[in-house]
PDB file of N, CA and C in Angstrom:
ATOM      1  N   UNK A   1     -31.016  88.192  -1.794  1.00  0.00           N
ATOM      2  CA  UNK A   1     -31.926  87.170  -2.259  1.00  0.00           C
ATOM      3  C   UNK A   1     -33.142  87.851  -2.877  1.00  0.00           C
ATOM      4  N   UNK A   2     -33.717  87.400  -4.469  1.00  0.00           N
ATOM      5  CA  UNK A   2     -34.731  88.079  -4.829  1.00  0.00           C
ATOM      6  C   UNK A   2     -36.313  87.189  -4.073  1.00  0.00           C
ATOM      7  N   UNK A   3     -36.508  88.074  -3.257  1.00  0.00           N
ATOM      8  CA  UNK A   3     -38.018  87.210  -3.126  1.00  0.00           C
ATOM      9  C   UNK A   3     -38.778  87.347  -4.014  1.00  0.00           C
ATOM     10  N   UNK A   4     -38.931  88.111  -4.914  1.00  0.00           N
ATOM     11  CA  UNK A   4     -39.812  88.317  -6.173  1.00  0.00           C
ATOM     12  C   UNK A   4     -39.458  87.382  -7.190  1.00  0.00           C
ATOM     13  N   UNK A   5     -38.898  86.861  -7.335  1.00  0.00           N
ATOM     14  CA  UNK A   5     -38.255  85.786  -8.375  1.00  0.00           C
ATOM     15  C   UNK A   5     -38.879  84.320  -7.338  1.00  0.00           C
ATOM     16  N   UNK A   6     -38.203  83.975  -6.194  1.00  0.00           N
ATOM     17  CA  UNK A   6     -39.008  82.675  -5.443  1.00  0.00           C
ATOM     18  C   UNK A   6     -40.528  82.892  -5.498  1.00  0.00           C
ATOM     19  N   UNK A   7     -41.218  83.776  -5.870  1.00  0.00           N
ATOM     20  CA  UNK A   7     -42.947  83.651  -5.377  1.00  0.00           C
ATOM     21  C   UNK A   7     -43.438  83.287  -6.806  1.00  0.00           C
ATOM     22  N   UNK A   8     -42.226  83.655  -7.909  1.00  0.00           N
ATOM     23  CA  UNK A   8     -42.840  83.596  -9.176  1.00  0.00           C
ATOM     24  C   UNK A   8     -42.741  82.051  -9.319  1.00  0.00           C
ATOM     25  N   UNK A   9     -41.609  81.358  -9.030  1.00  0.00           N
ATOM     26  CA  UNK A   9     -41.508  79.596  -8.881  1.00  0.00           C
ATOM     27  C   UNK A   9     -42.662  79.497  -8.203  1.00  0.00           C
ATOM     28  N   UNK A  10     -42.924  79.835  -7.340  1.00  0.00           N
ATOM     29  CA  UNK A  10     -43.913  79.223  -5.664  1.00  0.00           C
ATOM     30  C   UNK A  10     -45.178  79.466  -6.304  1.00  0.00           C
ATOM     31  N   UNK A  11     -45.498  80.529  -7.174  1.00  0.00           N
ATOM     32  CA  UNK A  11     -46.763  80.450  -8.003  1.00  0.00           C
ATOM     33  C   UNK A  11     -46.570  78.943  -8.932  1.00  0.00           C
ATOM     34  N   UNK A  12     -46.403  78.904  -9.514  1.00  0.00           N
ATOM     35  CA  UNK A  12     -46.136  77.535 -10.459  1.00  0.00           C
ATOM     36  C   UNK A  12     -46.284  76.860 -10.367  1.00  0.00           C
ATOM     37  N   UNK A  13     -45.527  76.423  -9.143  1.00  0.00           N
ATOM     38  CA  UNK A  13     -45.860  75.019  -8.594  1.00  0.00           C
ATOM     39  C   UNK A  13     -46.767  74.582  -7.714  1.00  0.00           C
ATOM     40  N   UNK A  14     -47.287  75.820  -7.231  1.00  0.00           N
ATOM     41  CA  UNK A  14     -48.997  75.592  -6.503  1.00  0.00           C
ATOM     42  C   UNK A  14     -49.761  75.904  -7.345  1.00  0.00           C
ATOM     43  N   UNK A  15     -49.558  76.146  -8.841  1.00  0.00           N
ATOM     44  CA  UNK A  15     -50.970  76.708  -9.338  1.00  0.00           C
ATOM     45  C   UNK A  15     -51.955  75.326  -9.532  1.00  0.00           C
ATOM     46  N   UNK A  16     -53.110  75.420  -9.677  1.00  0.00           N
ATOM     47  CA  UNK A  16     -54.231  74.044  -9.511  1.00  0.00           C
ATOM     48  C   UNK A  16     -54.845  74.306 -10.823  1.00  0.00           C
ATOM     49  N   UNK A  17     -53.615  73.985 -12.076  1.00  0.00           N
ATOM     50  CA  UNK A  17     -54.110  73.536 -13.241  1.00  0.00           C
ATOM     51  C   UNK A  17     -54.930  71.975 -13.477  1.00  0.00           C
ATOM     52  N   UNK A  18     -55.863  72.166 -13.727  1.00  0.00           N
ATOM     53  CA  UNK A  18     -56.252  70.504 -14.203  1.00  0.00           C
ATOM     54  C   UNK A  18     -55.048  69.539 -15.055  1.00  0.00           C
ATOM     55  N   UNK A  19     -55.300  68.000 -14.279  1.00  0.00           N
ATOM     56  CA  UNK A  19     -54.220  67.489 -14.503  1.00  0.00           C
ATOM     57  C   UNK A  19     -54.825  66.344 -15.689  1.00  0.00           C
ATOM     58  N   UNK A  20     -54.467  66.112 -16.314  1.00  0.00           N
ATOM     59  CA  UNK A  20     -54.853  65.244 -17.807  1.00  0.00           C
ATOM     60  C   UNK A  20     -54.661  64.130 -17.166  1.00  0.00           C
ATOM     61  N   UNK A  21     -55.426  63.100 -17.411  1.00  0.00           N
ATOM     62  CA  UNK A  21     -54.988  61.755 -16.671  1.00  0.00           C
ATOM     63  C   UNK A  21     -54.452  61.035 -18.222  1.00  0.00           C
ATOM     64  N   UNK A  22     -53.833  60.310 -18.067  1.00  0.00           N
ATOM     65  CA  UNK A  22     -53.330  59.316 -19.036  1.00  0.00           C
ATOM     66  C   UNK A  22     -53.467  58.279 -19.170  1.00  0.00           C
ATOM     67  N   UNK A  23     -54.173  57.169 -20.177  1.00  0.00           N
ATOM     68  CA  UNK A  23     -54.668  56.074 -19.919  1.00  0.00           C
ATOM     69  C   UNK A  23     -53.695  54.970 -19.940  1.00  0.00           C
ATOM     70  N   UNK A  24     -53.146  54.602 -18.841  1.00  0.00           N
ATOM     71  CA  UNK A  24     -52.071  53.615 -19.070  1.00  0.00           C
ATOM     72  C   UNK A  24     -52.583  51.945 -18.946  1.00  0.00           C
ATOM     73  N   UNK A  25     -53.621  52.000 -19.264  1.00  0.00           N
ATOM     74  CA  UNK A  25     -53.864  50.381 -19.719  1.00  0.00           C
ATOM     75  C   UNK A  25     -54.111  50.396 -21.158  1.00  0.00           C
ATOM     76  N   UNK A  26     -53.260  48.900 -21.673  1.00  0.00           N
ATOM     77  CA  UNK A  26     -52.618  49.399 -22.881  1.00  0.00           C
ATOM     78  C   UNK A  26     -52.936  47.467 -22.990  1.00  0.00           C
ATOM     79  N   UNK A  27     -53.874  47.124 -24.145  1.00  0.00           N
ATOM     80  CA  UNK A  27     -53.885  45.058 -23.805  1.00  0.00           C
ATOM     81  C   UNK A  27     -52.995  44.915 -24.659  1.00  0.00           C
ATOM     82  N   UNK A  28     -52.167  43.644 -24.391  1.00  0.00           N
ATOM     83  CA  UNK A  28     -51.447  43.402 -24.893  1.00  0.00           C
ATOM     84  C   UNK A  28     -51.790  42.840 -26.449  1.00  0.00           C
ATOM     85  N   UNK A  29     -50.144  42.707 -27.530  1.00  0.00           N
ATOM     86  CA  UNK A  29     -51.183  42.370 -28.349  1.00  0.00           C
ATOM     87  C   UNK A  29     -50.979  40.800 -28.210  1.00  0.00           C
ATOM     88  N   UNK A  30     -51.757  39.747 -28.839  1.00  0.00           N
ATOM     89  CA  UNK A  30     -51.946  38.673 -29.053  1.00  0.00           C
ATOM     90  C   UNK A  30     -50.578  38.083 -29.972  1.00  0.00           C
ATOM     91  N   UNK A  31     -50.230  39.479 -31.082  1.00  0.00           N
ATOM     92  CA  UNK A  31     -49.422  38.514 -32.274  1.00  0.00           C
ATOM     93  C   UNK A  31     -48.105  38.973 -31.779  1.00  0.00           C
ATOM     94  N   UNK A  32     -47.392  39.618 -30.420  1.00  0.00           N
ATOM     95  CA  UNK A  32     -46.305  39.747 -29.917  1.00  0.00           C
ATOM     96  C   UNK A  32     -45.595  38.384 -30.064  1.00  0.00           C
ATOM     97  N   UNK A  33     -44.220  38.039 -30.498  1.00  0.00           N
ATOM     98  CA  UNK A  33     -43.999  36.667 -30.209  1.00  0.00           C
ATOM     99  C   UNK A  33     -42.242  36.780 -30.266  1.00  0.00           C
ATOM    100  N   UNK A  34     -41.801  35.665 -29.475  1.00  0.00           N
ATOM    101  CA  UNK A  34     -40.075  35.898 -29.049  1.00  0.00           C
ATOM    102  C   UNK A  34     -40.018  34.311 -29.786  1.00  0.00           C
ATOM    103  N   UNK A  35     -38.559  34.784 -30.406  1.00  0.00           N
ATOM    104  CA  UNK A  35     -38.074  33.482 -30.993  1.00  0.00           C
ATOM    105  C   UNK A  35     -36.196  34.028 -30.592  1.00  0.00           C
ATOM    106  N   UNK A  36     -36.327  32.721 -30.330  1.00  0.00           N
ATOM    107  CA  UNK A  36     -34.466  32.243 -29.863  1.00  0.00           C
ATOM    108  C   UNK A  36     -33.949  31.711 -30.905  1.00  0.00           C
ATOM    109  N   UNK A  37     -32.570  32.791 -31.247  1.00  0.00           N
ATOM    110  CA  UNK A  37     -31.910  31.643 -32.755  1.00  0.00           C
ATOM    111  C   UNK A  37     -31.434  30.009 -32.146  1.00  0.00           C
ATOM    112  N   UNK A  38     -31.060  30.115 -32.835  1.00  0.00           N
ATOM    113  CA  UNK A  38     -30.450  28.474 -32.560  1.00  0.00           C
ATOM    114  C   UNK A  38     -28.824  28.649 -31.926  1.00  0.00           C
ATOM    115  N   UNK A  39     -28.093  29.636 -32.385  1.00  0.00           N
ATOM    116  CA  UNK A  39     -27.405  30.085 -31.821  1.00  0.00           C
ATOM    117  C   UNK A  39     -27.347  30.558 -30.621  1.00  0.00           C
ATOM    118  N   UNK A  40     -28.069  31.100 -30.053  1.00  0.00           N
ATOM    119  CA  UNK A  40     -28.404  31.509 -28.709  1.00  0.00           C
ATOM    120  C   UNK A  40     -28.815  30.587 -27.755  1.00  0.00           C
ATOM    121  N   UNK A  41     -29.259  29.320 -28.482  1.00  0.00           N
ATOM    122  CA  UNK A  41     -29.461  28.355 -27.462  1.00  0.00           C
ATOM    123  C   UNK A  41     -28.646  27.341 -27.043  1.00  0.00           C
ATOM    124  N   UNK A  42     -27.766  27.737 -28.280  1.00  0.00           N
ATOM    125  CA  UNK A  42     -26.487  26.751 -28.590  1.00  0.00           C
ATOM    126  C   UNK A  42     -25.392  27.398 -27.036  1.00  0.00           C
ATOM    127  N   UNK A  43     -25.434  29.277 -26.985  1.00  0.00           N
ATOM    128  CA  UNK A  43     -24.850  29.901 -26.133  1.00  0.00           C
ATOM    129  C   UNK A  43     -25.389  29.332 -24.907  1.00  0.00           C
ATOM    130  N   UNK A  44     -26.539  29.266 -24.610  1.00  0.00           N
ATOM    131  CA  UNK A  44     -26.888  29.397 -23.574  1.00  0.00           C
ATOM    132  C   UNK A  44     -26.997  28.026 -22.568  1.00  0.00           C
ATOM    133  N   UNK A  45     -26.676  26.672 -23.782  1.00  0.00           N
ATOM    134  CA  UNK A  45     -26.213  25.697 -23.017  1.00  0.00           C
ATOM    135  C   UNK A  45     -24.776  25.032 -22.935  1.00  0.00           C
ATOM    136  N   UNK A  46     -23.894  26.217 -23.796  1.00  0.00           N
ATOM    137  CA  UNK A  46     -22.187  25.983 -23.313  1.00  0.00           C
ATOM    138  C   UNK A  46     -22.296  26.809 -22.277  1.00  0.00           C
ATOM    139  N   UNK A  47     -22.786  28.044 -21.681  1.00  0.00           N
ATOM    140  CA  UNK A  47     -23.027  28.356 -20.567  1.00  0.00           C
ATOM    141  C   UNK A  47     -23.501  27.687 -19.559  1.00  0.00           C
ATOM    142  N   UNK A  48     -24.315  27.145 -19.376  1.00  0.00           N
ATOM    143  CA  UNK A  48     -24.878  26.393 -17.836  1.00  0.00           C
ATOM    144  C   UNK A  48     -24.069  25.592 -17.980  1.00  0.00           C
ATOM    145  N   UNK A  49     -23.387  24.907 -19.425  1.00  0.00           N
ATOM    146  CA  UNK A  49     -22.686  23.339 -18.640  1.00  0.00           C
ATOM    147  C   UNK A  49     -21.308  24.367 -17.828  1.00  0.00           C
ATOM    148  N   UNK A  50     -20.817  25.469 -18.259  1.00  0.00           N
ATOM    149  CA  UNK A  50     -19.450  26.128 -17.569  1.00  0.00           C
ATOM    150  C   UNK A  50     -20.034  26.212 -16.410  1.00  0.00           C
ATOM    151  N   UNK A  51     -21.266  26.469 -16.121  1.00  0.00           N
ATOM    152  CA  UNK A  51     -21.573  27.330 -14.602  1.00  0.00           C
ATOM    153  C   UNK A  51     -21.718  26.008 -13.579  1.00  0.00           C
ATOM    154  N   UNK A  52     -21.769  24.764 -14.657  1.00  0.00           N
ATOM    155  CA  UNK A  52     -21.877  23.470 -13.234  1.00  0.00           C
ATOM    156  C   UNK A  52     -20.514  22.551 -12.990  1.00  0.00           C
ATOM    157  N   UNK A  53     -19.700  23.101 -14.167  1.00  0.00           N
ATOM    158  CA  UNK A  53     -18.249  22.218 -14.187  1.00  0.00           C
ATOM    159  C   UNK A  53     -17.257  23.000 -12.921  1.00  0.00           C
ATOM    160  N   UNK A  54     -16.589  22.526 -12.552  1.00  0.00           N
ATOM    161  CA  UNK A  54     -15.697  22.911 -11.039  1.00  0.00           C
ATOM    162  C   UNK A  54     -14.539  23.588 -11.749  1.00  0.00           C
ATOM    163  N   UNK A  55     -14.101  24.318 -11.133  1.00  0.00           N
ATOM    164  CA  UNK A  55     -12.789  25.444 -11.555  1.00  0.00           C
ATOM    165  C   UNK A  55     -11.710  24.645 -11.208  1.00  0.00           C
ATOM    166  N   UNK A  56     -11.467  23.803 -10.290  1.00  0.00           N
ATOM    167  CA  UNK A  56     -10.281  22.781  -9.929  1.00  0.00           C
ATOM    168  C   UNK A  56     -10.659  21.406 -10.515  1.00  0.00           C
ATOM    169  N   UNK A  57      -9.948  21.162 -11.277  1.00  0.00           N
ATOM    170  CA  UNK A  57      -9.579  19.561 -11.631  1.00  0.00           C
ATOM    171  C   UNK A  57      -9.419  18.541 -10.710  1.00  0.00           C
ATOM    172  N   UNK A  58     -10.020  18.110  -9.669  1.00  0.00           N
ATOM    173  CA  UNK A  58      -9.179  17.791  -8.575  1.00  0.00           C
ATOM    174  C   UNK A  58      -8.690  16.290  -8.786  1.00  0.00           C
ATOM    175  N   UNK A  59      -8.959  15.469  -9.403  1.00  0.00           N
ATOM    176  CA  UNK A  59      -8.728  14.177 -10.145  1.00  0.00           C
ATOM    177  C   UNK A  59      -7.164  14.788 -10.944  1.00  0.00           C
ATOM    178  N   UNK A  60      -6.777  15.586 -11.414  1.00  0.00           N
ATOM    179  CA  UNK A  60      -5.783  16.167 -11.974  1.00  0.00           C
ATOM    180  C   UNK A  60      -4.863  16.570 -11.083  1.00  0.00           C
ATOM    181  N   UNK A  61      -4.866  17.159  -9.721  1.00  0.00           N
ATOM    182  CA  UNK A  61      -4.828  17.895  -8.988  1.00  0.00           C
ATOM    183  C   UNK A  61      -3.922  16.498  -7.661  1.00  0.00           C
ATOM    184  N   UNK A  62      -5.218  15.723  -7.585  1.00  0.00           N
ATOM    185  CA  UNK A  62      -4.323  14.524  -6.857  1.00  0.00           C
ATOM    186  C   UNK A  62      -3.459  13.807  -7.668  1.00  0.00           C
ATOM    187  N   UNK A  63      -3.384  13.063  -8.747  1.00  0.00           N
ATOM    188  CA  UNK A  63      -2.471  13.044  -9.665  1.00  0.00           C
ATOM    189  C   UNK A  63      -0.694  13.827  -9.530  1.00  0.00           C
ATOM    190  N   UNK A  64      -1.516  14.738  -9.947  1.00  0.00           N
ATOM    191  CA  UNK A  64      -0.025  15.479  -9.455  1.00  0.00           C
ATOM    192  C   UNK A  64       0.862  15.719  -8.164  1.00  0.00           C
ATOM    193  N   UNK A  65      -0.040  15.237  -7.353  1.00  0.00           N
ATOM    194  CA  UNK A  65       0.732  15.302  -5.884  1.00  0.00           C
ATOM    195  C   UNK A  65       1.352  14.480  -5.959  1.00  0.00           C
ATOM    196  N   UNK A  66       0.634  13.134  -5.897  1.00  0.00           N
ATOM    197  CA  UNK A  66       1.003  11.788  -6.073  1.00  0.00           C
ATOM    198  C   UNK A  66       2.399  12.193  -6.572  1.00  0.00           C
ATOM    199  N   UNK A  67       2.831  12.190  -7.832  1.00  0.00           N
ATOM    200  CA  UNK A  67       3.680  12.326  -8.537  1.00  0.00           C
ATOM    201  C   UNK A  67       4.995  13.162  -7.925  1.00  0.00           C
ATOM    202  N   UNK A  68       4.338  13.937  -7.225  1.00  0.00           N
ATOM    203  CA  UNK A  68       5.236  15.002  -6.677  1.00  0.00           C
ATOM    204  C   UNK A  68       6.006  14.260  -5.821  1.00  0.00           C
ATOM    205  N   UNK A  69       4.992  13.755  -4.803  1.00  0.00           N
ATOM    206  CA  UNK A  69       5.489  13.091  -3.521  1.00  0.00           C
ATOM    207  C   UNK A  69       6.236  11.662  -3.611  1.00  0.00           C
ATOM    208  N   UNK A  70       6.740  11.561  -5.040  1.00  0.00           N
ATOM    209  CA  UNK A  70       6.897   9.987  -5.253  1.00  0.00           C
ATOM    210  C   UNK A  70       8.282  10.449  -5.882  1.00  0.00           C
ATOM    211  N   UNK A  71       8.533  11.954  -6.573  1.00  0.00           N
ATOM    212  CA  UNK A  71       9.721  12.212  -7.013  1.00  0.00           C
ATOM    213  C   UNK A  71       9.638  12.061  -9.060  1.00  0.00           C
ATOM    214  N   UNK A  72       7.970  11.497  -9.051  1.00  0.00           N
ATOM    215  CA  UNK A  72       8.090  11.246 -10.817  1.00  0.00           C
ATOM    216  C   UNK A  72       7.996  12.177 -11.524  1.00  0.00           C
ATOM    217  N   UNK A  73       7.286  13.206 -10.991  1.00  0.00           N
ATOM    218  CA  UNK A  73       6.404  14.603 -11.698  1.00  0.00           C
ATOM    219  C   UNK A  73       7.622  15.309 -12.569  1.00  0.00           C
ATOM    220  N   UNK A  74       7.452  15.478 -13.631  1.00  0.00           N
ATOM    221  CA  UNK A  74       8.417  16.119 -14.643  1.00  0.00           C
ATOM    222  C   UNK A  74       8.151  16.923 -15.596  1.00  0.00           C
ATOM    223  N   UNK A  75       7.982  18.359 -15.700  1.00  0.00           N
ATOM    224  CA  UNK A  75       7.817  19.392 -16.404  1.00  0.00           C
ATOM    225  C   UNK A  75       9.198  19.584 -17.175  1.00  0.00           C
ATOM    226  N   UNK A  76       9.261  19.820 -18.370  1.00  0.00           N
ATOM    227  CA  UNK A  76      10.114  20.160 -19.388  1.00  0.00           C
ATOM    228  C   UNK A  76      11.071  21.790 -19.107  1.00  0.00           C
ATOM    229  N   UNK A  77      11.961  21.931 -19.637  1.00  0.00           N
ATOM    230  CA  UNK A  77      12.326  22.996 -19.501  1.00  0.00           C
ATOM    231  C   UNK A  77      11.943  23.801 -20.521  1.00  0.00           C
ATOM    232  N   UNK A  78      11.545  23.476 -21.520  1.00  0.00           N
ATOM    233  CA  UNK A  78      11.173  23.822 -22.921  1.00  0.00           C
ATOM    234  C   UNK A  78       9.257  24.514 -22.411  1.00  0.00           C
ATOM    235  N   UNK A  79       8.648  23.706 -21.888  1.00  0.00           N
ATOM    236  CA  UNK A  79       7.417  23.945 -21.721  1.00  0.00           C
ATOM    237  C   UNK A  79       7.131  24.898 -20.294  1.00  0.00           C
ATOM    238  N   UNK A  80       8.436  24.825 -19.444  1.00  0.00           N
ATOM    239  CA  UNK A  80       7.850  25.855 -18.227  1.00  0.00           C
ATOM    240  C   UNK A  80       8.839  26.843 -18.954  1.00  0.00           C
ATOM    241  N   UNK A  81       9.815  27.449 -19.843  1.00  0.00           N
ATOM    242  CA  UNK A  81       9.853  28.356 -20.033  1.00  0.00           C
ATOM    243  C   UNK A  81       9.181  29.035 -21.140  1.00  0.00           C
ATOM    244  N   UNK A  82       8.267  28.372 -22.131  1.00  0.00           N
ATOM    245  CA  UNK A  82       7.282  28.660 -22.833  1.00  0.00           C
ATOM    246  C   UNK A  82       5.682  29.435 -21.860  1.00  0.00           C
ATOM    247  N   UNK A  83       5.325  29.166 -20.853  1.00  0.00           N
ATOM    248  CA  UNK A  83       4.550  29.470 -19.690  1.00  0.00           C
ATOM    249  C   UNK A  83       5.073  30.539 -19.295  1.00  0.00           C
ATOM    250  N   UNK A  84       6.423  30.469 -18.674  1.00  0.00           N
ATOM    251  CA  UNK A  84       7.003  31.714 -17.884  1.00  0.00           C
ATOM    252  C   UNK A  84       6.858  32.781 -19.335  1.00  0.00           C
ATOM    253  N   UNK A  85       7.019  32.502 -20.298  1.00  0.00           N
ATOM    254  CA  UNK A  85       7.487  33.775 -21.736  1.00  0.00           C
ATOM    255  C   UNK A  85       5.998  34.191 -21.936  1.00  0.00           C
ATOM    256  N   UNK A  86       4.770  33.653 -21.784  1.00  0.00           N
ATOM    257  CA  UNK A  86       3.509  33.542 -22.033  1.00  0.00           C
ATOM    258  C   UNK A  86       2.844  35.027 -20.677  1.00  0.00           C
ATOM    259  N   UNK A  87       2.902  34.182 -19.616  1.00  0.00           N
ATOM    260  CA  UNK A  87       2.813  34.682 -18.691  1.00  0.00           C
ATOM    261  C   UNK A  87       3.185  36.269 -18.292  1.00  0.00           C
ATOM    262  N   UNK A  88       4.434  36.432 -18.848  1.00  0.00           N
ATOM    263  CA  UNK A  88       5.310  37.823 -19.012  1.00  0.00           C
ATOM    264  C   UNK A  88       4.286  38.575 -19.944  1.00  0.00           C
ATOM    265  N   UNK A  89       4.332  38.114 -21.271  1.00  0.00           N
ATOM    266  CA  UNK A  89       3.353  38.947 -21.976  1.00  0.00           C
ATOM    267  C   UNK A  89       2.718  39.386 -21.819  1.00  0.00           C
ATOM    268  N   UNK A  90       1.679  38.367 -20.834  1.00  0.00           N
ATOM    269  CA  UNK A  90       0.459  38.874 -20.605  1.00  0.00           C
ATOM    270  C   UNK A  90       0.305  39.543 -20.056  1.00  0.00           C
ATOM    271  N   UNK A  91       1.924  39.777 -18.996  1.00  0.00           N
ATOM    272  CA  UNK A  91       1.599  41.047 -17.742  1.00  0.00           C
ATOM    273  C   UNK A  91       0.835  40.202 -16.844  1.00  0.00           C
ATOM    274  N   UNK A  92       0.832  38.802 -16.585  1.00  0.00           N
ATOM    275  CA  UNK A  92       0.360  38.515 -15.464  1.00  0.00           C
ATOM    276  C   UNK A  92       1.260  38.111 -14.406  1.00  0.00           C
TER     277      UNK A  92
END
């Protein structure tokens, strides 16, 4: 281990150079100003209405039981194997 090399760091970082202060108050300016396109506001309220609408249909959801449990409910063969071919693709 060089101790002559650590005393030369250990000088350095104890030496008691004067420290510059920096003036970090800075006023703001007056003519700063934010504008929202119209687009962005357009985004930002198809967003909140998604974030308050429910992920389950449930009006859809009883419907289909109903149906189930009654023997009416009828999916196509044409349309659940269009889903199943969809589905594959996607790798889901």
């Amino acid at each position: 281990m060089r101790i002559d090399a650590y005393n030369a760091v250990n000088a350095v970082y104890n030496s008691t150079k004067p420290v510059k202060k920096v003036n970090s108050e800075k006023k703001a300016s007056k003519d700063d100003t934010l504008e929202i396109s119209q687009f962005g506001k357009e985004l930002h309220v198809a967003k909140k209405a998604i974030s308050e609408t429910e992920d389950i249909r449930i009006d859809k959801v009883e419907a289909i039981k109903k149906q189930m449990q009654e023997g009416t409910y009828y999916v196509s063969d044409e349309a659940l194997a269009e889903k199943i071919l969809d589905n594959f693709v996607r790798g889901i």
